[in-house]
N, C-alpha and C. Protein backbone atom coordinates (compact mmCIF):
# COMPACT_ATOMS: atom_id res chain seq x y z
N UNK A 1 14.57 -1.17 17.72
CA UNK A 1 14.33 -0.02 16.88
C UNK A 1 12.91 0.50 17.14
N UNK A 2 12.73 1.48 17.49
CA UNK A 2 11.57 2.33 17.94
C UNK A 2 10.75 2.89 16.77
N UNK A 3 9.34 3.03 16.13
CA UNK A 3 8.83 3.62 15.34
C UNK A 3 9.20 5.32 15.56
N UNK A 4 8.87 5.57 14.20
CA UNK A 4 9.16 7.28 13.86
C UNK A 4 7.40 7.77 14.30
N UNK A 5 7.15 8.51 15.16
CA UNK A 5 5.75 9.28 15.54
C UNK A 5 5.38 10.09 14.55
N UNK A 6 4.25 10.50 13.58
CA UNK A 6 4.01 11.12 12.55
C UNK A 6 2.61 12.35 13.70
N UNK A 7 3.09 13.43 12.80
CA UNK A 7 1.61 14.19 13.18
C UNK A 7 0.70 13.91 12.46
N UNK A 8 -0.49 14.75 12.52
CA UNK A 8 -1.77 13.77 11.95
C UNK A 8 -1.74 14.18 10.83
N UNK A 9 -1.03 15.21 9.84
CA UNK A 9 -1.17 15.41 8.51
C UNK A 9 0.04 14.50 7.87
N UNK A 10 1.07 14.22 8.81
CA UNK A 10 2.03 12.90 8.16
C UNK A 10 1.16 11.85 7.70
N UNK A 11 0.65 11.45 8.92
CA UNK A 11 -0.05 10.31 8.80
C UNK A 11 -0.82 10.08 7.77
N UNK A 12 -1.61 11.53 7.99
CA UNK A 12 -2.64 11.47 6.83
C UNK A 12 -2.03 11.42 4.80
N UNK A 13 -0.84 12.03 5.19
CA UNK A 13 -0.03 12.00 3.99
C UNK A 13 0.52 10.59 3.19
N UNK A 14 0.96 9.82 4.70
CA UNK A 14 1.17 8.65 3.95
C UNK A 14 0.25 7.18 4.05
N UNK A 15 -0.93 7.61 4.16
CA UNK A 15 -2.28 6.87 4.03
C UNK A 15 -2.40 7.11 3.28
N UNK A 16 -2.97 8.18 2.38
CA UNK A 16 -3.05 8.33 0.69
C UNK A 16 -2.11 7.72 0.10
N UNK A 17 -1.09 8.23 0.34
CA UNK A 17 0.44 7.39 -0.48
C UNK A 17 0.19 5.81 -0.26
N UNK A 18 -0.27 5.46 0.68
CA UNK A 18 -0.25 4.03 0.42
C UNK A 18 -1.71 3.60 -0.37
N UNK A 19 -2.65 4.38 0.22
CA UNK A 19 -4.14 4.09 -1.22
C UNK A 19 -3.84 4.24 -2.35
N UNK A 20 -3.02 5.20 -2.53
CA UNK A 20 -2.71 5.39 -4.08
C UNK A 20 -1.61 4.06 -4.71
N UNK A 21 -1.26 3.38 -4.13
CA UNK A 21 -0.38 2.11 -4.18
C UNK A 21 -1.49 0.78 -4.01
N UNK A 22 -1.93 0.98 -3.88
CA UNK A 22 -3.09 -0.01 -3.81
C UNK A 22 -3.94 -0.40 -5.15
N UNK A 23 -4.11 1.37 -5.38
CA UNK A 23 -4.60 1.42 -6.90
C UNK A 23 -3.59 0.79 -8.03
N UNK A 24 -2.49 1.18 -7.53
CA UNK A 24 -1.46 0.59 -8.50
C UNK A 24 -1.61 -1.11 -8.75
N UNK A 25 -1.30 -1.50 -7.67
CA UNK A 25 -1.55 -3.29 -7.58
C UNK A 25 -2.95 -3.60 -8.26
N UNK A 26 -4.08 -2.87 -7.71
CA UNK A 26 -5.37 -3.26 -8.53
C UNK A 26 -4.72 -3.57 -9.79
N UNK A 27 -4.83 -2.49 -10.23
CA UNK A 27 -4.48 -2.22 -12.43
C UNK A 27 -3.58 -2.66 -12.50
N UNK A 28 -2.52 -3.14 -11.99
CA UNK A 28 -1.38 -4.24 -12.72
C UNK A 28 -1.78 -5.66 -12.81
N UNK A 29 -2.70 -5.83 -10.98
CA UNK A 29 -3.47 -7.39 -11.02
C UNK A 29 -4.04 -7.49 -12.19
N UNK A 30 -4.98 -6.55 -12.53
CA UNK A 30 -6.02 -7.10 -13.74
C UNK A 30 -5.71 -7.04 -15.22
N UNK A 31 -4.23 -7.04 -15.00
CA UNK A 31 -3.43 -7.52 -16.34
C UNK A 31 -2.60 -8.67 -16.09
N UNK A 32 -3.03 -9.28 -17.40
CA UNK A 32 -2.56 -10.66 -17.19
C UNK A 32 -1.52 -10.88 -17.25
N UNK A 33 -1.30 -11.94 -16.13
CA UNK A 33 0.74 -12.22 -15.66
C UNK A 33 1.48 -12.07 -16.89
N UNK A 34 0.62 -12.70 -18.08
CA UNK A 34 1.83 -12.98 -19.26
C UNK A 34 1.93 -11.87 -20.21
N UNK A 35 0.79 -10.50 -19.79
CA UNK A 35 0.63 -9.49 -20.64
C UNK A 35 1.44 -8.32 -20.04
N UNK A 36 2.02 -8.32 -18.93
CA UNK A 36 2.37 -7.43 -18.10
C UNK A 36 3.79 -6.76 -18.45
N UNK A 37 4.47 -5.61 -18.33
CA UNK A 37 5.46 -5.47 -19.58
C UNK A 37 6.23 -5.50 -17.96
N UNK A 38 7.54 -5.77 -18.20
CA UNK A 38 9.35 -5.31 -17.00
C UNK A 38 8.60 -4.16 -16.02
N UNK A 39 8.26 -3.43 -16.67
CA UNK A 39 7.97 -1.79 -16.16
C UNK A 39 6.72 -1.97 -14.76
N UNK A 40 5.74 -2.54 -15.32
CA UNK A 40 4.63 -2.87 -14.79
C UNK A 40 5.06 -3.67 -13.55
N UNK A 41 5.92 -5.52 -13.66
CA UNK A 41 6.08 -6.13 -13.23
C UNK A 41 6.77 -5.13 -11.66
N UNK A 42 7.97 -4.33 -12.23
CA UNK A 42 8.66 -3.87 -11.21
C UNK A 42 7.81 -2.82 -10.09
N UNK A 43 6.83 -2.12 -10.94
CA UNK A 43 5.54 -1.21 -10.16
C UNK A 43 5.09 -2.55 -9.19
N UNK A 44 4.49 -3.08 -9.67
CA UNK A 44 4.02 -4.10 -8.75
C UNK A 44 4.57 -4.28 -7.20
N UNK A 45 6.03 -5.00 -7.78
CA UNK A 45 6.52 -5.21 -6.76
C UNK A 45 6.95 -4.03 -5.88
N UNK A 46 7.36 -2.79 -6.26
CA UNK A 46 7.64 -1.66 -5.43
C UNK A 46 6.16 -1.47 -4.70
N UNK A 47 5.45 -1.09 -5.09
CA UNK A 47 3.82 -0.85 -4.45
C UNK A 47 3.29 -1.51 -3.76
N UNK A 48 3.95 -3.20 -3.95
CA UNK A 48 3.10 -4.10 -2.87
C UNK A 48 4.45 -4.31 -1.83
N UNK A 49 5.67 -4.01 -2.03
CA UNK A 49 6.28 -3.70 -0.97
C UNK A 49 6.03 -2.43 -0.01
N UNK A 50 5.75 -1.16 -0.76
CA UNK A 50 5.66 -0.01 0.07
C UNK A 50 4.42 -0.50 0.92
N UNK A 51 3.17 -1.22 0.83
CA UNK A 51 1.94 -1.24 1.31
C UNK A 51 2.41 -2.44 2.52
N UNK A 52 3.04 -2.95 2.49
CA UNK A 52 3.66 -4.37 3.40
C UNK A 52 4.79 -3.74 4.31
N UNK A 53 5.22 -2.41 4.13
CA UNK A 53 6.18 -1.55 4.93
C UNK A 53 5.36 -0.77 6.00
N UNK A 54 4.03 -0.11 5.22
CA UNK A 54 3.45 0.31 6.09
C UNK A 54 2.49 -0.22 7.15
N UNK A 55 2.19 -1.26 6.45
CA UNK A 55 1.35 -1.98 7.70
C UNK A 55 2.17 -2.83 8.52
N UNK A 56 3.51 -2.68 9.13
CA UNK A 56 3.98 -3.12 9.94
C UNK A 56 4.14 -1.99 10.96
N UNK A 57 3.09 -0.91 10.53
CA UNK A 57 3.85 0.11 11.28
C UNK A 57 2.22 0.27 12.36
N UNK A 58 2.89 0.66 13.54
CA UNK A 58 1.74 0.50 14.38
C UNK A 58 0.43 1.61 14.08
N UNK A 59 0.94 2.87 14.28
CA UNK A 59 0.45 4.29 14.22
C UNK A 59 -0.14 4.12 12.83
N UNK A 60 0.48 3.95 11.99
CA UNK A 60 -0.16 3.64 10.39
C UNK A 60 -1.55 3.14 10.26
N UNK A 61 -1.67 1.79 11.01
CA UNK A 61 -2.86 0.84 10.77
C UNK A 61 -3.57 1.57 11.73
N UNK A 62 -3.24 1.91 12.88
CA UNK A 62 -4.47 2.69 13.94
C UNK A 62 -4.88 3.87 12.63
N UNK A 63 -4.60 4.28 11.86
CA UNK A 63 -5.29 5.23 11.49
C UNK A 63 -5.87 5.10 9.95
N UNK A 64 -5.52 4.01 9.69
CA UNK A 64 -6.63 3.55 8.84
C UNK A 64 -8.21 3.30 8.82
N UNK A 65 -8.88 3.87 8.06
CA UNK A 65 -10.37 3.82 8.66
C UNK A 65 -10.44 2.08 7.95
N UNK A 66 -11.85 2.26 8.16
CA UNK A 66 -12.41 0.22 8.67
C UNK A 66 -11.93 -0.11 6.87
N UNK A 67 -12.94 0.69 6.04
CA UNK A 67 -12.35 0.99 4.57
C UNK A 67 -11.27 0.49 4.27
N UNK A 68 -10.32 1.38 4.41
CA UNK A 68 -9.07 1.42 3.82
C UNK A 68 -8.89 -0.10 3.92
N UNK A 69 -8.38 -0.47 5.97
CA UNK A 69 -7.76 -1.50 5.62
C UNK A 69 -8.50 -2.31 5.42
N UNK A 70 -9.93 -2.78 5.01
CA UNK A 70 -10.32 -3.86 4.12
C UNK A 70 -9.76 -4.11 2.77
N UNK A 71 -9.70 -2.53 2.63
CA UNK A 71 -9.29 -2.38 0.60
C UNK A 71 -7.61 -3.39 0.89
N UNK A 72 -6.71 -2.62 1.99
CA UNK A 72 -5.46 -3.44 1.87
C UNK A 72 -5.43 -4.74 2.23
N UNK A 73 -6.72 -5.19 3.47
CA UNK A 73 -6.51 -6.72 3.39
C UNK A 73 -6.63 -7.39 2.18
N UNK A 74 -7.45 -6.67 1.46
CA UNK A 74 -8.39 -7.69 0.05
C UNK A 74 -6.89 -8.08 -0.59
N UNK A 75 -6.15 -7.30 -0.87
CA UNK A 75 -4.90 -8.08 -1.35
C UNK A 75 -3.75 -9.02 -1.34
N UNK A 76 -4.46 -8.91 0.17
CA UNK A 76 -3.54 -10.48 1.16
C UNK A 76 -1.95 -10.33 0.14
N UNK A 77 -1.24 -9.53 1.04
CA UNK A 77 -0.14 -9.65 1.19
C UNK A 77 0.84 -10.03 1.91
């Protein structure tokens, strides 16, 4: 299966989309496991899946600046 080629405003489109998922995991992390409501729990997991979809993708991570993917390593997923 061959990756999908994005132009550079794709790209750039779903680099935000995945920073903005990042933010999500932050603010759910810093609520506590046992305080966290169904709703939250399931954000989580959708957001730290979408961010684990995209960094398998080649073109994706080449265009992450040094930034970004530190911010996504820090979450070791």
């Amino acid at each position: 299966m061959s990756e999908e080629t994005w132009s550079a405003d794709e790209l750039a489109q779903h680099i935000a989309a995945t920073i903005d998922s990042v933010g999500v995991v932050e603010r759910i992390r810093a609520v506590k496991e046992s305080d966290r409501t169904d709703d939250e729990k399931d954000e989580l997991v959708r957001n730290e899946r979408h961010i684990q979809l995209k960094m398998a993708i080649t073109q994706f991570v080449s265009g992450l600046s040094v930034d970004e993917k530190a911010k996504i390593d820090a979450l070791r997923l």
